[in-house]
N, C-alpha and C. Protein backbone atom coordinates (compact mmCIF):
# COMPACT_ATOMS: atom_id res chain seq x y z
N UNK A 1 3.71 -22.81 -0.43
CA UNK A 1 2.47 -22.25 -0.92
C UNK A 1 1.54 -23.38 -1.36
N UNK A 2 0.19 -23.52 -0.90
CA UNK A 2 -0.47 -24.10 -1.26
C UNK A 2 -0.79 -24.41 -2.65
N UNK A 3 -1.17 -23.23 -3.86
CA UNK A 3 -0.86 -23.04 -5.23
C UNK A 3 0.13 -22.26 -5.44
N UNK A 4 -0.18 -22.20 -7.41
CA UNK A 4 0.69 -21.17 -7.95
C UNK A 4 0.34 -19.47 -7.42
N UNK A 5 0.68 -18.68 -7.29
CA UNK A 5 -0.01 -17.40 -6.83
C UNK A 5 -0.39 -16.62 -8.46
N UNK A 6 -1.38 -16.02 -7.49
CA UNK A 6 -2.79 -15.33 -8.97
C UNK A 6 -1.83 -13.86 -9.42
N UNK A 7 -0.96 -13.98 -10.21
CA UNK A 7 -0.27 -12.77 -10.64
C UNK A 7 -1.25 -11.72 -11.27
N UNK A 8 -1.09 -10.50 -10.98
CA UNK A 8 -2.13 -9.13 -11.63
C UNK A 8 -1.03 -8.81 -13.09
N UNK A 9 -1.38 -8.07 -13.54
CA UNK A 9 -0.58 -7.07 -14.32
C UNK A 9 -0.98 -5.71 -13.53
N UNK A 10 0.08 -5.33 -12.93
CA UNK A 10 0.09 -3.85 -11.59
C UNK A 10 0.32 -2.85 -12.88
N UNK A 11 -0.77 -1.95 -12.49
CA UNK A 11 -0.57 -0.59 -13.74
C UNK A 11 -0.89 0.93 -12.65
N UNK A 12 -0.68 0.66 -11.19
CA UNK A 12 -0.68 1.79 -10.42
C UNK A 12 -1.71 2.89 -10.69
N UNK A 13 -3.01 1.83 -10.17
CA UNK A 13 -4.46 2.53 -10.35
C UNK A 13 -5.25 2.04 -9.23
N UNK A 14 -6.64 2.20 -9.20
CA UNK A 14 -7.30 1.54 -8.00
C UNK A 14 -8.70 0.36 -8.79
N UNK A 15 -8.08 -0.45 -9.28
CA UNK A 15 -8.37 -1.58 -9.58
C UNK A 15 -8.45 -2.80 -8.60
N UNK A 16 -9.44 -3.68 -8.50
CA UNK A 16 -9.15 -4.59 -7.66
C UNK A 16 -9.87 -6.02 -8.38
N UNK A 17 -8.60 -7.19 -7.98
CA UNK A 17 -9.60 -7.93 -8.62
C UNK A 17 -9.90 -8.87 -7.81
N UNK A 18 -11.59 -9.45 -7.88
CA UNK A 18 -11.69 -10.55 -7.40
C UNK A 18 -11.13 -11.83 -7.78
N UNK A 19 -10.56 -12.25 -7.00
CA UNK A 19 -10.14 -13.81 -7.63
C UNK A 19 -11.15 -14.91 -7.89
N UNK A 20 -11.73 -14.68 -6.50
CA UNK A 20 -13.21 -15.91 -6.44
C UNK A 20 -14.13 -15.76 -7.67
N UNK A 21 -14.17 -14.89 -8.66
CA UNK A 21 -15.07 -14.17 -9.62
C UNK A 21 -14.56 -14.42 -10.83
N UNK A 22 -13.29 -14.36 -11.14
CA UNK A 22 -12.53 -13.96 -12.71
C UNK A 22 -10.97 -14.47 -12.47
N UNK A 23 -10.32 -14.61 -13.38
CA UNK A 23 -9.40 -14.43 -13.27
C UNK A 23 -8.60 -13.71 -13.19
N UNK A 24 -7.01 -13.61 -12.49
CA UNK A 24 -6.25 -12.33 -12.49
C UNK A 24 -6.21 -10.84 -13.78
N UNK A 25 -6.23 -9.99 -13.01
CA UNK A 25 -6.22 -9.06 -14.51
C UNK A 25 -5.54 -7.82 -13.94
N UNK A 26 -5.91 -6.62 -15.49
CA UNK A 26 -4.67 -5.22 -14.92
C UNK A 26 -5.60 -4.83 -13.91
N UNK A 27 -4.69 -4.97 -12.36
CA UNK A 27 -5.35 -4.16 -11.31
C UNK A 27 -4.07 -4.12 -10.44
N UNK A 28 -4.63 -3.54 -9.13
CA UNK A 28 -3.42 -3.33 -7.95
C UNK A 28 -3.55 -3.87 -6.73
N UNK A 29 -4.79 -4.91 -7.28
CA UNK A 29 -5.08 -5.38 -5.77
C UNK A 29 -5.88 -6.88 -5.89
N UNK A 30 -5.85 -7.44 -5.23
CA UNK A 30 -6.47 -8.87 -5.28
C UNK A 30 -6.73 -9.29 -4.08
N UNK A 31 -8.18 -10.18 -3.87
CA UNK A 31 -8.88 -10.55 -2.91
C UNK A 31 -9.46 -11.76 -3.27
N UNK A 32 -9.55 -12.68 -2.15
CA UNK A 32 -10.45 -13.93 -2.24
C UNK A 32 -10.86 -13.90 -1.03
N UNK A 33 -11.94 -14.93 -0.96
CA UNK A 33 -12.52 -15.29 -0.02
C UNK A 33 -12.17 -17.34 0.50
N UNK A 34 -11.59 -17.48 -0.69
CA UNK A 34 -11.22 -19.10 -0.77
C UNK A 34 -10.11 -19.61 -0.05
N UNK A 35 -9.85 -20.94 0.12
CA UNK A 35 -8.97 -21.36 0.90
C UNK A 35 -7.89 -21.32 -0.38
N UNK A 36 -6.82 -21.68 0.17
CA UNK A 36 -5.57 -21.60 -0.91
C UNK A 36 -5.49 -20.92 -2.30
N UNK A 37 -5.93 -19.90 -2.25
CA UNK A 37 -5.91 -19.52 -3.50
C UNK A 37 -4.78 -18.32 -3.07
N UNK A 38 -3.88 -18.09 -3.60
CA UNK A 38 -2.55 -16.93 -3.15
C UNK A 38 -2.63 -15.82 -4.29
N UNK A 39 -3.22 -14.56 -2.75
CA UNK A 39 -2.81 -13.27 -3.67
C UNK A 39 -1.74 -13.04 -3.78
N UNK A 40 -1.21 -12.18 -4.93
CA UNK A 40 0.38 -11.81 -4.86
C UNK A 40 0.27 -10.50 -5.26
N UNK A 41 1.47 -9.35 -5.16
CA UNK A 41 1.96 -8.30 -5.34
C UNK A 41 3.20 -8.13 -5.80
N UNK A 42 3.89 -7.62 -6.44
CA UNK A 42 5.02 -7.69 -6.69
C UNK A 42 5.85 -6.16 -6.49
N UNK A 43 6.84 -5.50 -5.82
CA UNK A 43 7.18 -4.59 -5.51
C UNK A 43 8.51 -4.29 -5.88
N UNK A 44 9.50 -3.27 -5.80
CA UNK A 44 10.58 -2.43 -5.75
C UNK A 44 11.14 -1.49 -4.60
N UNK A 45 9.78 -0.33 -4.61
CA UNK A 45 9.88 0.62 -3.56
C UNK A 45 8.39 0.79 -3.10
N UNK A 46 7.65 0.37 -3.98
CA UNK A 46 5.97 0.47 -3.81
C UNK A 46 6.19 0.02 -2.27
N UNK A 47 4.90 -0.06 -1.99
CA UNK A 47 4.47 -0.63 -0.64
C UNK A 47 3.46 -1.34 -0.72
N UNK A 48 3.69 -2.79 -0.39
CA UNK A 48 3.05 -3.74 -0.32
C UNK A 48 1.93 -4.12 0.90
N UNK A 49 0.87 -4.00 0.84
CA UNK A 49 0.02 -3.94 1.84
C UNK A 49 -0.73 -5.11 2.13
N UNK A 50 -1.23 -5.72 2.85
CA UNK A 50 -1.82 -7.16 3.19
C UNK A 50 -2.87 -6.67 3.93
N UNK A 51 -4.00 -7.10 3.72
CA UNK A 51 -5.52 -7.35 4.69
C UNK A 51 -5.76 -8.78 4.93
N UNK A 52 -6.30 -8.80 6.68
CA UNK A 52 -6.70 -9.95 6.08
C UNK A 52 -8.11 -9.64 7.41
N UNK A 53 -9.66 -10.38 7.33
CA UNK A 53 -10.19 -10.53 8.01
C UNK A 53 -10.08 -11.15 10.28
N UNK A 54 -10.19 -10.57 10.33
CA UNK A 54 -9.78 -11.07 11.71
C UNK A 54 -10.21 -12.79 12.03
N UNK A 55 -11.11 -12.99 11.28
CA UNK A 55 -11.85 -14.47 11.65
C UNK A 55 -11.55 -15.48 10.29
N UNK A 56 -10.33 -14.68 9.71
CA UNK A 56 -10.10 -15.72 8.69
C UNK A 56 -10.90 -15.75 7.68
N UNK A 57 -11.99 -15.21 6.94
CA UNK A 57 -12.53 -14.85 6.40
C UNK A 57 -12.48 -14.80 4.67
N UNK A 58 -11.47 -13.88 4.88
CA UNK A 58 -10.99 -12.79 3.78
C UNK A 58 -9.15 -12.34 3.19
N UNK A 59 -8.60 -12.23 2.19
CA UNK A 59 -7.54 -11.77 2.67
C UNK A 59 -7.17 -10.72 1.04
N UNK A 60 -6.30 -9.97 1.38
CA UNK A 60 -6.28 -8.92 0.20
C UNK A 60 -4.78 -8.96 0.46
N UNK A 61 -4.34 -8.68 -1.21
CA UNK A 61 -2.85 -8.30 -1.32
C UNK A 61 -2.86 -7.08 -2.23
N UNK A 62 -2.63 -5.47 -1.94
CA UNK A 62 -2.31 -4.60 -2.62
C UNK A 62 -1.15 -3.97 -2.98
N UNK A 63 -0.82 -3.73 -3.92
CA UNK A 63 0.61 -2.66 -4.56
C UNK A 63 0.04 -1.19 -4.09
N UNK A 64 0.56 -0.51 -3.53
CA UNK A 64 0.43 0.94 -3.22
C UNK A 64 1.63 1.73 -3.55
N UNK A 65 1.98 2.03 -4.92
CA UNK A 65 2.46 2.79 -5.67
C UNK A 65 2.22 4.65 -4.83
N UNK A 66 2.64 5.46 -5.42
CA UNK A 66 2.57 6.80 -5.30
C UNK A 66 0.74 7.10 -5.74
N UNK A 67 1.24 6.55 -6.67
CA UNK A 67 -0.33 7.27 -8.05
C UNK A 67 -1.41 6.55 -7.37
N UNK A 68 -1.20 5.05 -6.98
CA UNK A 68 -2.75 4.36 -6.53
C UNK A 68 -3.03 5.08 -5.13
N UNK A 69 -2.14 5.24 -4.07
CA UNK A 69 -2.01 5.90 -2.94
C UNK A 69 -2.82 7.21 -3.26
N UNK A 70 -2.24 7.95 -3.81
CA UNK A 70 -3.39 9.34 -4.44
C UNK A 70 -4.93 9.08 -4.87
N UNK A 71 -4.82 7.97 -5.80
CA UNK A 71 -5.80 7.70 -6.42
C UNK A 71 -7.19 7.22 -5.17
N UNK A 72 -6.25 6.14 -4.32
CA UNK A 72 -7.53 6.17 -3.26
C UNK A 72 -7.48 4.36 -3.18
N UNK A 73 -6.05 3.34 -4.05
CA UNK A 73 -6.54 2.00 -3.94
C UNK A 73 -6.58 1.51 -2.94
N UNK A 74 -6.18 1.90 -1.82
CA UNK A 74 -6.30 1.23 -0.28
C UNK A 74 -7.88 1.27 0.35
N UNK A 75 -8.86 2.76 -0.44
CA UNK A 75 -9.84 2.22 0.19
C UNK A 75 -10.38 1.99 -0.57
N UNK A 76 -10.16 1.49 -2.19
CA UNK A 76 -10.76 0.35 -2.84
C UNK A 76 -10.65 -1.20 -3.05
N UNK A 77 -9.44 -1.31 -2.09
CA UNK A 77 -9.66 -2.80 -1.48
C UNK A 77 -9.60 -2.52 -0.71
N UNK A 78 -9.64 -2.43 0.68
CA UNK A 78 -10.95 -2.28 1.85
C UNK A 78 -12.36 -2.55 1.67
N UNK A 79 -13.15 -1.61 0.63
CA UNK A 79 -14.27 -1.52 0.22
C UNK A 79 -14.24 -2.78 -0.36
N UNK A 80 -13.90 -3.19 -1.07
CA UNK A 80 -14.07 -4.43 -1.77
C UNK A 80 -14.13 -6.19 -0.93
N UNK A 81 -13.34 -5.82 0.14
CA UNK A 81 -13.74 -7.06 0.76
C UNK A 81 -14.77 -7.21 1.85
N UNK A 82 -15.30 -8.32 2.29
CA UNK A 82 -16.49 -8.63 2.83
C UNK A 82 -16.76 -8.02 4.78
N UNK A 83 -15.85 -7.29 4.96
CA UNK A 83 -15.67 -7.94 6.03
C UNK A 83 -15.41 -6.01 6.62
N UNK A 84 -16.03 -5.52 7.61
CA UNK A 84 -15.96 -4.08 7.66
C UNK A 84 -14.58 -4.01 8.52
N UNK A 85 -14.34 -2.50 7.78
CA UNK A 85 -12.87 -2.78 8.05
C UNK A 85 -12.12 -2.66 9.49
N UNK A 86 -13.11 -2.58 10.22
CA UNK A 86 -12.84 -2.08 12.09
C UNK A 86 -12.29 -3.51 12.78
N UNK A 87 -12.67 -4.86 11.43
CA UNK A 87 -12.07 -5.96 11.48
C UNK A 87 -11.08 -6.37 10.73
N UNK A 88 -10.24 -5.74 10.51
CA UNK A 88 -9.22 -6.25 9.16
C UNK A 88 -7.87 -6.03 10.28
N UNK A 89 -7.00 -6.75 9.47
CA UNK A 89 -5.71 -6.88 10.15
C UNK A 89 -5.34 -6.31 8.82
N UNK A 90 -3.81 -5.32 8.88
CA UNK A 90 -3.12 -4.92 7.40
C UNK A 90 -1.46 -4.98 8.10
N UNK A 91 -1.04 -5.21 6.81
CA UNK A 91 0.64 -5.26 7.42
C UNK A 91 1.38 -4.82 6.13
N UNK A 92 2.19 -3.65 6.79
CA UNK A 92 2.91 -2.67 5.60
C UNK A 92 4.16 -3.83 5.02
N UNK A 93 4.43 -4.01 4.63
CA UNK A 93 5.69 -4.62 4.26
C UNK A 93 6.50 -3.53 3.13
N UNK A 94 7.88 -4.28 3.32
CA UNK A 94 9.11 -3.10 2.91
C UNK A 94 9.06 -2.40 1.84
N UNK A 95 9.41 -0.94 1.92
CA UNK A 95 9.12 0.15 0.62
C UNK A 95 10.22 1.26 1.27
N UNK A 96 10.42 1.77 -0.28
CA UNK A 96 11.30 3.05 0.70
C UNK A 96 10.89 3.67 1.47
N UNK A 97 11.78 4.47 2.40
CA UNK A 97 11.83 4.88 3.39
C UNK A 97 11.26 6.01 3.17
N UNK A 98 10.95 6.67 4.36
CA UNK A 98 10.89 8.46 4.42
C UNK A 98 12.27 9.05 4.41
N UNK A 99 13.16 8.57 4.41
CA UNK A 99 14.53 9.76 3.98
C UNK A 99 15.01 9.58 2.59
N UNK A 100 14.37 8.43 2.17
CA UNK A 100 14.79 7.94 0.88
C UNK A 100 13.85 8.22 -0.03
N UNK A 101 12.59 8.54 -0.29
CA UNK A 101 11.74 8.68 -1.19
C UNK A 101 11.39 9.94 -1.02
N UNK A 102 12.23 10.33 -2.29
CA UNK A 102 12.54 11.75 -2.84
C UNK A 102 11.24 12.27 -3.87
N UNK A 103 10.89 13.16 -3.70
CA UNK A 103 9.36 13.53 -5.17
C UNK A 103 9.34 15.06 -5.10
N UNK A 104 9.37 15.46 -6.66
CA UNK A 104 8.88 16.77 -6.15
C UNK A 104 7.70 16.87 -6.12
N UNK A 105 7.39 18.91 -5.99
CA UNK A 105 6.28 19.28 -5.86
C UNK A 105 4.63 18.43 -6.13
N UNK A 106 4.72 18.23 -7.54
CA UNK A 106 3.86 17.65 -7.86
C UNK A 106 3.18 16.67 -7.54
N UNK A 107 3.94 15.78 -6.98
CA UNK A 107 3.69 14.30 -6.48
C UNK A 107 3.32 14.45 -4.92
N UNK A 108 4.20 15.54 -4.39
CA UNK A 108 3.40 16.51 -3.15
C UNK A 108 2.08 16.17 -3.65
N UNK A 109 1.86 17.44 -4.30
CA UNK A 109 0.48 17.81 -4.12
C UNK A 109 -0.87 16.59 -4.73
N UNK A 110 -0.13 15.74 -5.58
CA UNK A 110 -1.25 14.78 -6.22
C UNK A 110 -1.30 13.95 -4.57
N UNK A 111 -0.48 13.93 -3.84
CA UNK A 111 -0.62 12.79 -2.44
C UNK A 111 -1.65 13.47 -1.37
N UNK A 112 -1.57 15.10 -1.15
CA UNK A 112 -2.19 15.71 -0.47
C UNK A 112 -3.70 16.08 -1.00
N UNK A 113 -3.91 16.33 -2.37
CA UNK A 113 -5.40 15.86 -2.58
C UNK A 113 -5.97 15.14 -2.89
N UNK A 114 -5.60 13.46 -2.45
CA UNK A 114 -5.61 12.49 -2.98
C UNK A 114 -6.11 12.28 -0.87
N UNK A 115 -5.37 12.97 0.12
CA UNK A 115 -5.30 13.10 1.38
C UNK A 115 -6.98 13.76 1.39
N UNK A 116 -7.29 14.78 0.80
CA UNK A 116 -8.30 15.29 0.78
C UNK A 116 -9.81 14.31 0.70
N UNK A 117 -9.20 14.08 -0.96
CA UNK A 117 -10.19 13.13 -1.33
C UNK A 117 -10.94 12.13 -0.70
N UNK A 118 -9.83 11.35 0.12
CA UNK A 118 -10.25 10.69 1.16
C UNK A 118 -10.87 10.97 2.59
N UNK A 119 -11.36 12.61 2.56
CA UNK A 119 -11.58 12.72 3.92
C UNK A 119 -10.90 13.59 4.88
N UNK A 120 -9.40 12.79 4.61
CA UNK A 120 -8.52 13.69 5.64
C UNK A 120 -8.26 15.30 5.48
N UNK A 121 -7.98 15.61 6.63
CA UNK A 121 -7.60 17.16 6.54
C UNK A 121 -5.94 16.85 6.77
N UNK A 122 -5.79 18.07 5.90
CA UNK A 122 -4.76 18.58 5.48
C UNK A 122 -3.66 18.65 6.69
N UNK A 123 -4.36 19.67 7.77
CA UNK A 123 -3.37 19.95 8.86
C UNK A 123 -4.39 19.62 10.05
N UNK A 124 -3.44 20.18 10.98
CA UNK A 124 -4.15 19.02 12.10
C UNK A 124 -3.88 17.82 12.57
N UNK A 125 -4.45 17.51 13.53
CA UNK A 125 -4.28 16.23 14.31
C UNK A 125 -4.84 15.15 13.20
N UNK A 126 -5.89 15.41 12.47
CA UNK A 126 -6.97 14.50 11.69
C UNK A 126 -7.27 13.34 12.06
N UNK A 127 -7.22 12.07 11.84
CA UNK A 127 -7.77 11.04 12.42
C UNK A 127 -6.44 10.22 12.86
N UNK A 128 -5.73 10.59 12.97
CA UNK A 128 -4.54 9.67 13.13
C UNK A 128 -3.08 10.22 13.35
N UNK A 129 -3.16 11.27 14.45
CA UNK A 129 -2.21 12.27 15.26
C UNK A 129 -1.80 13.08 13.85
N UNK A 130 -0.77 13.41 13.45
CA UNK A 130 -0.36 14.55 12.96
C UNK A 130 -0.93 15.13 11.51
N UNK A 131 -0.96 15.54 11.10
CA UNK A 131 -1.86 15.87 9.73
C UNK A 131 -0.59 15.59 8.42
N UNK A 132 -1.32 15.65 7.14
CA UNK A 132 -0.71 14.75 6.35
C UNK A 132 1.21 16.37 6.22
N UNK A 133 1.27 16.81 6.95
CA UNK A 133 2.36 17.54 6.40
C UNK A 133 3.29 16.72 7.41
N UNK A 134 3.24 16.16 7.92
CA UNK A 134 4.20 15.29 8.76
C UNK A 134 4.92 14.30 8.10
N UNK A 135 3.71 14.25 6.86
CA UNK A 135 4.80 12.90 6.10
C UNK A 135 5.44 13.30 4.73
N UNK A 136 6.34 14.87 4.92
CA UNK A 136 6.90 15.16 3.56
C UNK A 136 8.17 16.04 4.78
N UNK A 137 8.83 16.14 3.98
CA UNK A 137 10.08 16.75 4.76
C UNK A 137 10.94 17.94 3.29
N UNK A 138 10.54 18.69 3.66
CA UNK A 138 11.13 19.30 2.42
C UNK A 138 13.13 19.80 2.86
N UNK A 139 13.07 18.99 1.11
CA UNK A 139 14.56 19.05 0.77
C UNK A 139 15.15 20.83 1.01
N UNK A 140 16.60 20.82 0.31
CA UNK A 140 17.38 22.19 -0.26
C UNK A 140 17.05 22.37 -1.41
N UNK A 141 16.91 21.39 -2.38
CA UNK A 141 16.90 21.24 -3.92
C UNK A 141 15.18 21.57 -4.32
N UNK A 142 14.10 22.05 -3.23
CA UNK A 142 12.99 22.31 -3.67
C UNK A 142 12.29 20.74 -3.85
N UNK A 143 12.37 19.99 -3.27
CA UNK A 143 11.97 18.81 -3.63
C UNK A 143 11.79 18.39 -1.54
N UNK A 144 11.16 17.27 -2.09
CA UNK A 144 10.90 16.47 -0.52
C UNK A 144 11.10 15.19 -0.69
N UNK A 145 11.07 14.80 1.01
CA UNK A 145 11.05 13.24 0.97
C UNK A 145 9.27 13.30 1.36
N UNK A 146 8.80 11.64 0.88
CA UNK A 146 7.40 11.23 1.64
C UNK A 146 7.60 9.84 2.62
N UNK A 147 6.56 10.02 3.24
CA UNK A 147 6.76 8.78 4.18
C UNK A 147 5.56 8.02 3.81
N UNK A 148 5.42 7.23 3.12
CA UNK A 148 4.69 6.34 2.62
C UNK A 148 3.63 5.55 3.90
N UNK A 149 5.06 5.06 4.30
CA UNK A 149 4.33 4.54 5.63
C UNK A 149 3.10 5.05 6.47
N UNK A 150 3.60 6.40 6.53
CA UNK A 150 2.60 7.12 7.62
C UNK A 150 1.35 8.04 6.67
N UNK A 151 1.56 8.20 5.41
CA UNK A 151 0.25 8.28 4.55
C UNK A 151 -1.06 6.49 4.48
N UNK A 152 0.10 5.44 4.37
CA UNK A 152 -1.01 4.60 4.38
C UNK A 152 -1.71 4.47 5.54
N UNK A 153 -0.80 4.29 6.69
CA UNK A 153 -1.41 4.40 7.72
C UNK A 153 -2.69 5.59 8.44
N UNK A 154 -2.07 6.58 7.63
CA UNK A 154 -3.50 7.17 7.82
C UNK A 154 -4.77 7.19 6.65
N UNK A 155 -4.62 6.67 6.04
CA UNK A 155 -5.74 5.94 5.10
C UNK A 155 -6.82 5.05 5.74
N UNK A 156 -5.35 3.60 6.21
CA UNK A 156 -6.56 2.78 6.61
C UNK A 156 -7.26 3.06 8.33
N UNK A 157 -6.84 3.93 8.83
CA UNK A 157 -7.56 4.62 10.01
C UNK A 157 -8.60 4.99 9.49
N UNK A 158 -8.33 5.96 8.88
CA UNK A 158 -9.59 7.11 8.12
C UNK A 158 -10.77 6.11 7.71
N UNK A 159 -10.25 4.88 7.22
CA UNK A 159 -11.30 3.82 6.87
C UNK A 159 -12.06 2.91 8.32
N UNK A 160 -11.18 3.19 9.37
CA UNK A 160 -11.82 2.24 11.05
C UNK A 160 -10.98 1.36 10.83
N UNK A 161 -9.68 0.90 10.08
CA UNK A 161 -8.96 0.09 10.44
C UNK A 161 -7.73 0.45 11.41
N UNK A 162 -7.52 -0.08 12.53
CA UNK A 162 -6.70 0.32 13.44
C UNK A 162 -5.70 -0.66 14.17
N UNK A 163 -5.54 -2.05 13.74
CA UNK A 163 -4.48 -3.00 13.88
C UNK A 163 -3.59 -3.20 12.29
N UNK A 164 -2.57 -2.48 12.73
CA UNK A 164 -1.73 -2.14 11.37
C UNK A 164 -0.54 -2.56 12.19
N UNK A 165 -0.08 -3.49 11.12
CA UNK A 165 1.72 -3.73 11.54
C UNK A 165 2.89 -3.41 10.35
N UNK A 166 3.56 -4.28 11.17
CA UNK A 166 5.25 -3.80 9.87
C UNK A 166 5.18 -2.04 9.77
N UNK A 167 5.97 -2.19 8.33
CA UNK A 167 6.19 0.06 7.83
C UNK A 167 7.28 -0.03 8.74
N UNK A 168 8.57 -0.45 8.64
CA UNK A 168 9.79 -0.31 9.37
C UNK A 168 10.75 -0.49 8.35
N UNK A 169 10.79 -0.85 7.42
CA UNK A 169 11.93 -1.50 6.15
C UNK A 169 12.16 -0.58 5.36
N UNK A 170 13.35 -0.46 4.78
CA UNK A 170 13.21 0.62 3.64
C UNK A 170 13.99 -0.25 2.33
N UNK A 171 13.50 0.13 1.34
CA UNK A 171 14.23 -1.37 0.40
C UNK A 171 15.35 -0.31 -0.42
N UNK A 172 15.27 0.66 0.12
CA UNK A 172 16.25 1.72 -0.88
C UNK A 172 17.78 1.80 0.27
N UNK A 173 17.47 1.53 1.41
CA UNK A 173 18.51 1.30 2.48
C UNK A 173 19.23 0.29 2.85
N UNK A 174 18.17 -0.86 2.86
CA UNK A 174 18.99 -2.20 3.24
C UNK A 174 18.98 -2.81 1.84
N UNK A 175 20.01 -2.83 1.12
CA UNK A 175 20.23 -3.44 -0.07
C UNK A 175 20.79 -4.79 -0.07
N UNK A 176 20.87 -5.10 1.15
CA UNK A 176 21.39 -6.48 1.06
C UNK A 176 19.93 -7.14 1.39
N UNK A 177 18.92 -6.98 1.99
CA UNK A 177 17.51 -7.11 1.82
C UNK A 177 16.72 -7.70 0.89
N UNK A 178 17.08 -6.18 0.19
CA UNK A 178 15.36 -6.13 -0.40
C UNK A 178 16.34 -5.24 -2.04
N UNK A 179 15.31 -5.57 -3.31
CA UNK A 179 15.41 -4.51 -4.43
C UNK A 179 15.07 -2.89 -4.45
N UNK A 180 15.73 -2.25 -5.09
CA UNK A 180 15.14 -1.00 -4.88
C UNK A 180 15.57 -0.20 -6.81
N UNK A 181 14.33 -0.18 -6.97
CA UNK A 181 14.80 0.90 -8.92
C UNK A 181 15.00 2.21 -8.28
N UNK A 182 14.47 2.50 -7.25
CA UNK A 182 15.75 4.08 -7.00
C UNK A 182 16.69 3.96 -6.76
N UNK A 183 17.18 2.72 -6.32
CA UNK A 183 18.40 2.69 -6.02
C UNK A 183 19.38 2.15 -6.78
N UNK A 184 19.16 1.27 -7.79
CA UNK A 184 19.36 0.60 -8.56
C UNK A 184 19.34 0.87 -10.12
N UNK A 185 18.19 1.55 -9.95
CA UNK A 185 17.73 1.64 -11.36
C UNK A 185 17.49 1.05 -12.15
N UNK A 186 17.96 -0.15 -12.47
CA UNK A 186 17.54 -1.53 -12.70
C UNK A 186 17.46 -2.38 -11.78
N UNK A 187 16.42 -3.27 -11.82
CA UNK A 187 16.20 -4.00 -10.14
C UNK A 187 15.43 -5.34 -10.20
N UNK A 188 15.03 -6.00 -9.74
CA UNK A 188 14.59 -7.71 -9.59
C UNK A 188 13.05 -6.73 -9.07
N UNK A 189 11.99 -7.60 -8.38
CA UNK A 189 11.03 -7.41 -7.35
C UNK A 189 10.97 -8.17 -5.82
N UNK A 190 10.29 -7.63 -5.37
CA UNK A 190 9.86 -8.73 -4.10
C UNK A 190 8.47 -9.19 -4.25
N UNK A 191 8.19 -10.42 -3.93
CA UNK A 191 6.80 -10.95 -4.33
C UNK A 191 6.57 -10.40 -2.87
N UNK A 192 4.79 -10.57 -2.47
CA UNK A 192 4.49 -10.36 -1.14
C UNK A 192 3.37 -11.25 -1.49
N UNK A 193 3.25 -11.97 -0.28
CA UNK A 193 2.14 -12.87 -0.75
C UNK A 193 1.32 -13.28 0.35
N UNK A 194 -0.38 -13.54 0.38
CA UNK A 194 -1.09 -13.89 1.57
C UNK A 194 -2.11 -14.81 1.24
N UNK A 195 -2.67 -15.97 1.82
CA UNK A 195 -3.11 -16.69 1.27
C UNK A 195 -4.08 -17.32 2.79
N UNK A 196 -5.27 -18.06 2.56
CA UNK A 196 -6.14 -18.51 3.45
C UNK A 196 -5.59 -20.41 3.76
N UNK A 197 -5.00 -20.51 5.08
CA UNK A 197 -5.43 -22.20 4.67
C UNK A 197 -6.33 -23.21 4.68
């Protein structure tokens, strides 16, 4: 790493901070425009998301928790960096899985009008093949799994971003990997980190 990396205090909201502007603070997302300056994220089961400008530009590191995911922080860093997003590169990196990330009702429904909020429809094809009921699988116990993966991914569509990689890892599965507090319940993190050279 070129530097030390710009640690946030993550409080699973849609906060973003500029780095080039202030120093690190409570948010879920961080952006520069500078050479070596390293965003960081720190994760469990969250999902760690990376932007970066296609021309080198720009680069963003977000935590996408359940609550910021609802809340809308993916397209408040999007919005926040310079660069429209039909040009951004994003790369999911490891979070639980869809068979593994268990939620009830509630967390349903805060994800699906949180799906709204943003635009998307509910059912349907919507902007990004299946509509958001594709990414909950309901349990026996009245409860579901979510697929994280395929909610962010249809976020940053919904926004014109359409070169998205990684969303294959599950950190609640491969434990020789990665940490997981569902799985664990007590647990370490994974840093995720992106930086300009």
């Amino acid at each position: 790493m070129p530097t030390e990396p710009k640690w946030l205090t993550q409080v699973h909201g849609t906060r973003v901070s500029d780095l080039d502007r202030a120093p690190p603070l409570e948010a879920d997302a961080s952006i520069t425009r500078q050479r070596k300056v390293v965003c960081a994220v720190l994760t469990a089961d969250c999902l760690p998301l990376l932007l970066a400008g296609e021309a080198g530009e720009c680069v963003a590191a977000v935590h996408v928790g359940w609550r910021g995911l609802a809340a809308g922080i993916i397209e408040s860093a999007v919005r926040a960096l310079p660069t429209p997003p039909r040009r951004l590169l994003a790369w999911l990196g490891p979070a639980i899985g869809p068979r593994r990330f268990e939620i009830g009702p509630e967390v349903r429904e805060a994800l699906v009008r949180g799906e709204t909020a943003a635009g998307l429809r509910s059912s349907g094809p919507g902007v990004s093949g299946p509509g958001v009921e594709a990414a909950f699988s309901r349990q026996a116990n009245d409860r579901y799994t979510a697929d994280l993966y395929l909610l962010a991914r249809r976020r940053l569509k919904q926004l014109g971003t359409e070169r998205i990689f990684g969303g294959g890892e599950c950190t609640f599965s491969q434990g020789d990997k990665y940490f997981s507090h569902r799985r664990d319940l007590k647990t370490g993190r994974q840093a995720t980190l992106i930086w300009l050279d």
